[in-house]
PDB file of N, CA and C in Angstrom:
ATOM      1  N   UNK A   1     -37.889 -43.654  -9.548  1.00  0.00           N
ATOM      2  CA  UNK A   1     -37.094 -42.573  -9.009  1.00  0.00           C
ATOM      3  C   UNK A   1     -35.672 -42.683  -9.562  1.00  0.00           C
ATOM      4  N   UNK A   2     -35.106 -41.402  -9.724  1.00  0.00           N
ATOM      5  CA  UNK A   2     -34.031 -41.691 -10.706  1.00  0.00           C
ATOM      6  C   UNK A   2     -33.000 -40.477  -9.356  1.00  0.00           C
ATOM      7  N   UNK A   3     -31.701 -41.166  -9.041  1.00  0.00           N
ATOM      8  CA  UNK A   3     -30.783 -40.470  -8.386  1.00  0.00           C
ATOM      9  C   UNK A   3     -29.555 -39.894  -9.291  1.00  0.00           C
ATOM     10  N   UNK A   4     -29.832 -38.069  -8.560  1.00  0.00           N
ATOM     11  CA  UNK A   4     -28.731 -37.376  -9.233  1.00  0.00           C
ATOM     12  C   UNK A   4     -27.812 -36.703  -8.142  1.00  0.00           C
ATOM     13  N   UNK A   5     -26.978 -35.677  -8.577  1.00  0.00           N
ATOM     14  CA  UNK A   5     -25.969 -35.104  -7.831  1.00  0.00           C
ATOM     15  C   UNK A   5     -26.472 -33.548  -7.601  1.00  0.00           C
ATOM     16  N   UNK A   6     -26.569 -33.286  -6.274  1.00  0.00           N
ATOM     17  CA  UNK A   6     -27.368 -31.816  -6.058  1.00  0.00           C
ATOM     18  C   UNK A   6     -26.170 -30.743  -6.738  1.00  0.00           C
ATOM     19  N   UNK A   7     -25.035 -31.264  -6.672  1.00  0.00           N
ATOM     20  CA  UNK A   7     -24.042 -29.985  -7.117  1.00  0.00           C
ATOM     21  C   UNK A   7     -23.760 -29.821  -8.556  1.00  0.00           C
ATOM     22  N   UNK A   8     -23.461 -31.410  -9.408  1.00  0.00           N
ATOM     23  CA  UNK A   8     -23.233 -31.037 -10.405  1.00  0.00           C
ATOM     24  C   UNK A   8     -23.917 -31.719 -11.265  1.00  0.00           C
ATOM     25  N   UNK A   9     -25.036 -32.187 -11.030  1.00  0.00           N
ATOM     26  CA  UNK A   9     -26.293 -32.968 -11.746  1.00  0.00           C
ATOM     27  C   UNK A   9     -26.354 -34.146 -12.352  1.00  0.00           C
ATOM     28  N   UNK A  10     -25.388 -34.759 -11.994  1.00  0.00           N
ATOM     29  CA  UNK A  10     -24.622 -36.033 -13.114  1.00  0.00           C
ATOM     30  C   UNK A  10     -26.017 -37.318 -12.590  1.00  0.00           C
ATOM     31  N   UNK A  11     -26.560 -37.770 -13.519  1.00  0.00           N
ATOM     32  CA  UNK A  11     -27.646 -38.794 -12.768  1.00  0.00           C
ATOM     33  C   UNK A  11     -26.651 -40.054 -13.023  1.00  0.00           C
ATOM     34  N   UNK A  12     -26.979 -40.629 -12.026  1.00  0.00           N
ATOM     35  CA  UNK A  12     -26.480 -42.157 -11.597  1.00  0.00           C
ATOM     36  C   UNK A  12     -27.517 -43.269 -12.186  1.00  0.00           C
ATOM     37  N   UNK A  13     -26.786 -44.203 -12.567  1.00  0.00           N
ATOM     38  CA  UNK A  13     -27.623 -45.763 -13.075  1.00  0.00           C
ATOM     39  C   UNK A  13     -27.626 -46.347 -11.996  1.00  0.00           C
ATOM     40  N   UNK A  14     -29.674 -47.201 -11.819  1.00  0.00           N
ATOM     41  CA  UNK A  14     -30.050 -47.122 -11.099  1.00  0.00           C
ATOM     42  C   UNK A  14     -29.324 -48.437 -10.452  1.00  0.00           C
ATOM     43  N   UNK A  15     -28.704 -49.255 -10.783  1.00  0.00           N
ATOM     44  CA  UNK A  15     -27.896 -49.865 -10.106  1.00  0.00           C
ATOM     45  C   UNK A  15     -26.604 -49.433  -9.276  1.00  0.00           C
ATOM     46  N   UNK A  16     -25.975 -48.799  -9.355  1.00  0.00           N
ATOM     47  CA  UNK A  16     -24.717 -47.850  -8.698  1.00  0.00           C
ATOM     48  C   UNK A  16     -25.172 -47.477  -7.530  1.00  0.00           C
ATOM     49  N   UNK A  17     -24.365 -48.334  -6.221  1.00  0.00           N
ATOM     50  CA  UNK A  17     -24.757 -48.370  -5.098  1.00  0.00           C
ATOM     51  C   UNK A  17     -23.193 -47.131  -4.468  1.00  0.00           C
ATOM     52  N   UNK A  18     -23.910 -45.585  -4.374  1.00  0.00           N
ATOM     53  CA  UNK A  18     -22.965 -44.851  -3.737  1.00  0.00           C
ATOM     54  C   UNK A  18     -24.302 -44.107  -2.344  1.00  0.00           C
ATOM     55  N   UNK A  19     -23.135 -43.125  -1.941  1.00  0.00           N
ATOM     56  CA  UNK A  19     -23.923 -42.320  -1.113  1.00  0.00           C
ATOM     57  C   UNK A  19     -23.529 -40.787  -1.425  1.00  0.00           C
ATOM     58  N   UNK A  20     -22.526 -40.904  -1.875  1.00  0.00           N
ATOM     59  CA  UNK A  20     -22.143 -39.901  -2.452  1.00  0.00           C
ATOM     60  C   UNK A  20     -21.862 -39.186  -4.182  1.00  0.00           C
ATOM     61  N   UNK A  21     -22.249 -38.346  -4.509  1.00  0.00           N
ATOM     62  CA  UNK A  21     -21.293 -38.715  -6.553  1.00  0.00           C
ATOM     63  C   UNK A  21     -20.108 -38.576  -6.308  1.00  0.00           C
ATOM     64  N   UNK A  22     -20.510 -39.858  -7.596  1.00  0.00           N
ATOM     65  CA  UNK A  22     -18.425 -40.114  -7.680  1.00  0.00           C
ATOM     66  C   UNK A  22     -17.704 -39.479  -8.542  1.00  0.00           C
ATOM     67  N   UNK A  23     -18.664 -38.330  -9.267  1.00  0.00           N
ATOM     68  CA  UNK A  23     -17.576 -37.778 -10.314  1.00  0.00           C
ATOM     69  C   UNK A  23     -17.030 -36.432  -9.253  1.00  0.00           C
ATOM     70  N   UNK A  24     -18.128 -35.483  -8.256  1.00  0.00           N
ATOM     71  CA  UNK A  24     -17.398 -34.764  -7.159  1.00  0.00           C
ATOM     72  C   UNK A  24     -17.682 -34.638  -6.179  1.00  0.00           C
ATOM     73  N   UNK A  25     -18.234 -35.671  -5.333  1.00  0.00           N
ATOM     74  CA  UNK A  25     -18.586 -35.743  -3.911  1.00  0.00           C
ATOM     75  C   UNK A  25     -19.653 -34.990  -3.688  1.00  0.00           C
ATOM     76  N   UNK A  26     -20.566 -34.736  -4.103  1.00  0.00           N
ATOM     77  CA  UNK A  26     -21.915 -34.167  -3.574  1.00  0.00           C
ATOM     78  C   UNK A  26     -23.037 -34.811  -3.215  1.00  0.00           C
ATOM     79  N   UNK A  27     -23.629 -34.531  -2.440  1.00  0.00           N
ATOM     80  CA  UNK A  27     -24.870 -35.060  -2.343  1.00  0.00           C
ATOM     81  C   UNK A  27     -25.831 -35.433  -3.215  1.00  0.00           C
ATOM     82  N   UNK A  28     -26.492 -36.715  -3.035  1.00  0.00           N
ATOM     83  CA  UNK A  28     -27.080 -37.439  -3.893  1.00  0.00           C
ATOM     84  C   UNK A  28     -28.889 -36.772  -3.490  1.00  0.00           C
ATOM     85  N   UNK A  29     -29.445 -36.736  -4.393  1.00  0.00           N
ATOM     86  CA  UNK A  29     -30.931 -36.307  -4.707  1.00  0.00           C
ATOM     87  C   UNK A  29     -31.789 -37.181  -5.402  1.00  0.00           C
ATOM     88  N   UNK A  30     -33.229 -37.766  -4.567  1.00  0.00           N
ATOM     89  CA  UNK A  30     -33.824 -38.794  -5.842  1.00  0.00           C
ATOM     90  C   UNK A  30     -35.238 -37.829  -6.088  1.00  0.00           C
ATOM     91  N   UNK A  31     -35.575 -37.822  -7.466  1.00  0.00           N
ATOM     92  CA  UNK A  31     -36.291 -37.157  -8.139  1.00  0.00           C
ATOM     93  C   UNK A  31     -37.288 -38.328  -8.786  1.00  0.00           C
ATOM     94  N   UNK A  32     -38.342 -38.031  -9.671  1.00  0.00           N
ATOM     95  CA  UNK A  32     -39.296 -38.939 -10.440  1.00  0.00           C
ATOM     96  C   UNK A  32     -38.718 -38.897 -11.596  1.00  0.00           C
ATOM     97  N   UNK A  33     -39.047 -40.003 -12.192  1.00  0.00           N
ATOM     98  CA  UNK A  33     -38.268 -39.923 -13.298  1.00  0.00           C
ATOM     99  C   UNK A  33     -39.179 -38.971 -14.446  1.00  0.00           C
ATOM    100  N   UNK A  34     -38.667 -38.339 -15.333  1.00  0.00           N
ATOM    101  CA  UNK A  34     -39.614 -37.556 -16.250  1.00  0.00           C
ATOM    102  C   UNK A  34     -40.492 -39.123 -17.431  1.00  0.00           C
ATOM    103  N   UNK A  35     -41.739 -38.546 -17.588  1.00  0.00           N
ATOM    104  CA  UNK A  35     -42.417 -39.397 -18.674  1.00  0.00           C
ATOM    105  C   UNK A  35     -42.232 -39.668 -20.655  1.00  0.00           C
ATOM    106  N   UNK A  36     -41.353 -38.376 -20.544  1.00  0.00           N
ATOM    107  CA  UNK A  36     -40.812 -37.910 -22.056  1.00  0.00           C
ATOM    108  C   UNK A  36     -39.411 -38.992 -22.031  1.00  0.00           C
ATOM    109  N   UNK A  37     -39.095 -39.322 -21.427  1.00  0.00           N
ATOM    110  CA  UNK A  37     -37.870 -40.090 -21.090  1.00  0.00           C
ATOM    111  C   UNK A  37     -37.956 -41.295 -20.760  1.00  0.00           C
ATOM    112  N   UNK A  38     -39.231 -41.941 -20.959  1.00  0.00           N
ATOM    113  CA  UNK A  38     -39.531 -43.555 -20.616  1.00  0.00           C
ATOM    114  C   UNK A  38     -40.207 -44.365 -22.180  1.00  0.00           C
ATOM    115  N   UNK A  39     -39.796 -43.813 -23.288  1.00  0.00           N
ATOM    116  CA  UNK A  39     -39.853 -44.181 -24.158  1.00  0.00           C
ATOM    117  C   UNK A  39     -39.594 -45.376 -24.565  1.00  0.00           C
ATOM    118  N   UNK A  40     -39.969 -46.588 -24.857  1.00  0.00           N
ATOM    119  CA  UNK A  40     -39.378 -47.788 -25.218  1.00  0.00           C
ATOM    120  C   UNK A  40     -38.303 -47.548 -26.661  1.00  0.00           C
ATOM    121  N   UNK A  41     -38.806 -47.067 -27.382  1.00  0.00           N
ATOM    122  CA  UNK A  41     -37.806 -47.116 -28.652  1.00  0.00           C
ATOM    123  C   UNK A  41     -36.952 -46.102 -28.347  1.00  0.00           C
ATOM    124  N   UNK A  42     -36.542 -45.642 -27.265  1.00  0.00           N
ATOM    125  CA  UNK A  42     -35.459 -45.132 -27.244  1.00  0.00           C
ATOM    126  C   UNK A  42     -33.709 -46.165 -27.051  1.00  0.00           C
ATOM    127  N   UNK A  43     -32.887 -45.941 -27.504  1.00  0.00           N
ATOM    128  CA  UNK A  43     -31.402 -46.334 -27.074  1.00  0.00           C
ATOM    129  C   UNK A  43     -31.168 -46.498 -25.958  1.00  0.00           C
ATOM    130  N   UNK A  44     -30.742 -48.116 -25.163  1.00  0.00           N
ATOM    131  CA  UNK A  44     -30.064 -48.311 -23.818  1.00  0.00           C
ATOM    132  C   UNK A  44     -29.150 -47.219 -23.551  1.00  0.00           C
ATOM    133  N   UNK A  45     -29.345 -46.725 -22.086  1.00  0.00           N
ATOM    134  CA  UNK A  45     -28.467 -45.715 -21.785  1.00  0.00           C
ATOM    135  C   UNK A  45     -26.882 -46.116 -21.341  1.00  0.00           C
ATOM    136  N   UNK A  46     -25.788 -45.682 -21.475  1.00  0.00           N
ATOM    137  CA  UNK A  46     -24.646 -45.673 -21.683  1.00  0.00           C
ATOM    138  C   UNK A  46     -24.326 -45.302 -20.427  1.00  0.00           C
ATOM    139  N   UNK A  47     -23.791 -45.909 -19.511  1.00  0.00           N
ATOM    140  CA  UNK A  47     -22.925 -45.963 -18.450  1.00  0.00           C
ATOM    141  C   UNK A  47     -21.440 -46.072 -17.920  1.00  0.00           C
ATOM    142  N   UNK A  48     -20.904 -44.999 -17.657  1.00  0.00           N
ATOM    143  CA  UNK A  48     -19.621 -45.186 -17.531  1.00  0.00           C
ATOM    144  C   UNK A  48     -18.975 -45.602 -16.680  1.00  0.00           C
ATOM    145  N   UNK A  49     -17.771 -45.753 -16.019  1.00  0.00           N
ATOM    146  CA  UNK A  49     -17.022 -46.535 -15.077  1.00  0.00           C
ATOM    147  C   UNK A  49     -17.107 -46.367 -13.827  1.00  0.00           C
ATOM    148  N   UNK A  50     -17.813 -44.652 -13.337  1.00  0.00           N
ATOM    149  CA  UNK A  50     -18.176 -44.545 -12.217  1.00  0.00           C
ATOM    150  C   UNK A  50     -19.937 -45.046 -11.924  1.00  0.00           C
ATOM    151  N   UNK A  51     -20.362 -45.658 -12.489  1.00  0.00           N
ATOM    152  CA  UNK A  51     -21.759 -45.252 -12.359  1.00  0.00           C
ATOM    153  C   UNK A  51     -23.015 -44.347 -13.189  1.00  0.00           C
ATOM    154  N   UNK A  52     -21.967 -43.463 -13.778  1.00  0.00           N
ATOM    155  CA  UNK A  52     -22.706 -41.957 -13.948  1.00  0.00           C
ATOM    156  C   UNK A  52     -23.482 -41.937 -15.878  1.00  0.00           C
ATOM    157  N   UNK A  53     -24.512 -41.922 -15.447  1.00  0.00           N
ATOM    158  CA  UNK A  53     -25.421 -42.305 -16.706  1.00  0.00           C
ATOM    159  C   UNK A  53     -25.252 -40.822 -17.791  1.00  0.00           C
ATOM    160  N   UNK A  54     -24.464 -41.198 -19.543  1.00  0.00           N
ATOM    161  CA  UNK A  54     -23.820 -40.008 -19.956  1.00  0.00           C
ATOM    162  C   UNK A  54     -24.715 -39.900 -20.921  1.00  0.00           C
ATOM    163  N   UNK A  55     -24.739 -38.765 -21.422  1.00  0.00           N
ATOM    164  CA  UNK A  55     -25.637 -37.799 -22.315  1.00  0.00           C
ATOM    165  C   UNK A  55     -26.119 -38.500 -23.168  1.00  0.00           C
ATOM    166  N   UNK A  56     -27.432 -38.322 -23.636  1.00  0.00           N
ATOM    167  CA  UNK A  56     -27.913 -39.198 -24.974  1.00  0.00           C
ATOM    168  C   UNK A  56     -27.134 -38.355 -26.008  1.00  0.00           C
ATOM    169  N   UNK A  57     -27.223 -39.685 -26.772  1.00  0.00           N
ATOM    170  CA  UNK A  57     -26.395 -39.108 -28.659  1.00  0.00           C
ATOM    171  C   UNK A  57     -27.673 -38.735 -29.531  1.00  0.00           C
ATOM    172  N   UNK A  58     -27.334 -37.684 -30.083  1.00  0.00           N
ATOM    173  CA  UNK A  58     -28.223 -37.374 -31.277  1.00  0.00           C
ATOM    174  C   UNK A  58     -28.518 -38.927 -32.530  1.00  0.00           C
ATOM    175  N   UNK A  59     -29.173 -38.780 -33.873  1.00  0.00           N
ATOM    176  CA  UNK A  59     -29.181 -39.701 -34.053  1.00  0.00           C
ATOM    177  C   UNK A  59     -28.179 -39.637 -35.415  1.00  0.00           C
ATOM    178  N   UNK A  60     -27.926 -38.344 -35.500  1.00  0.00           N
ATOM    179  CA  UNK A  60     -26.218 -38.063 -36.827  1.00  0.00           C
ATOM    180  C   UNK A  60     -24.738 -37.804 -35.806  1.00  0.00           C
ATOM    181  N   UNK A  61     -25.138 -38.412 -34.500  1.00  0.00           N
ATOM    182  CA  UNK A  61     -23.766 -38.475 -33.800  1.00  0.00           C
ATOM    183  C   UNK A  61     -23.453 -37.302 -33.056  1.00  0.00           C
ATOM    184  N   UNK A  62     -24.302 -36.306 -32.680  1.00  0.00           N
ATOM    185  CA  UNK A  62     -23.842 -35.219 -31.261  1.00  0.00           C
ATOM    186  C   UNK A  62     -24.388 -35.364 -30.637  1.00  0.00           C
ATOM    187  N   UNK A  63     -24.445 -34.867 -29.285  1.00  0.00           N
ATOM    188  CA  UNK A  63     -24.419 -35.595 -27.618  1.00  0.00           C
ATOM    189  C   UNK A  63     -25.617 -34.229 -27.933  1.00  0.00           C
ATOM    190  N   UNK A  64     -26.562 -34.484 -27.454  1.00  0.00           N
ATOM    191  CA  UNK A  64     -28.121 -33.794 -26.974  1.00  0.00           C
ATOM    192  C   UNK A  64     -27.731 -33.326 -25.498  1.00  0.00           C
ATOM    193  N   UNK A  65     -27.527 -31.849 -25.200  1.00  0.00           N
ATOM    194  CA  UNK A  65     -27.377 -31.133 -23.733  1.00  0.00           C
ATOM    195  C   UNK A  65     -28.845 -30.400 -24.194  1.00  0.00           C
ATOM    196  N   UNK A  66     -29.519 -30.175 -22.734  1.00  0.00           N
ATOM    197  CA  UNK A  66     -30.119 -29.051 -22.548  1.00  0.00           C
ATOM    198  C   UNK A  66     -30.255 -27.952 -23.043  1.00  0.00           C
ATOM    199  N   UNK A  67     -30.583 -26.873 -23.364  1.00  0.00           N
ATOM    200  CA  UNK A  67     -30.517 -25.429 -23.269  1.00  0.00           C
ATOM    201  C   UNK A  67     -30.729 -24.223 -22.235  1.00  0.00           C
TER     202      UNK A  67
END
């Protein structure tokens, strides 16, 4: 189970003990984690100072968002 932010979606590393997100106070949501995303040869994910687990990098250096 992987915990995110109902307001502004930021997912948290699963160590980061909040109750709230710390990037804007919203309520926390735990979801399954997706199976496309449990890849072993993928890159350790990058964690920043609040907790908040940040965008994967492409592999020529741009940040991979959604569409």
């Amino acid at each position: 189970m992987e915990r995110l932010c109902s307001h502004c979606h930021a997912v948290l590393a699963p160590e980061t003990e909040a109750d709230w997100c710390p990037a804007c106070g919203g309520a926390l949501i735990e979801r399954a984690n997706l199976p496309a995303l449990d890849q072993p040869e993928r890159a350790p994910q990058e964690v920043d100072h609040r907790g908040i687990v940040l965008p994967r990098r492409h592999a020529l250096g741009g940040i991979i968002t959604p569409q």
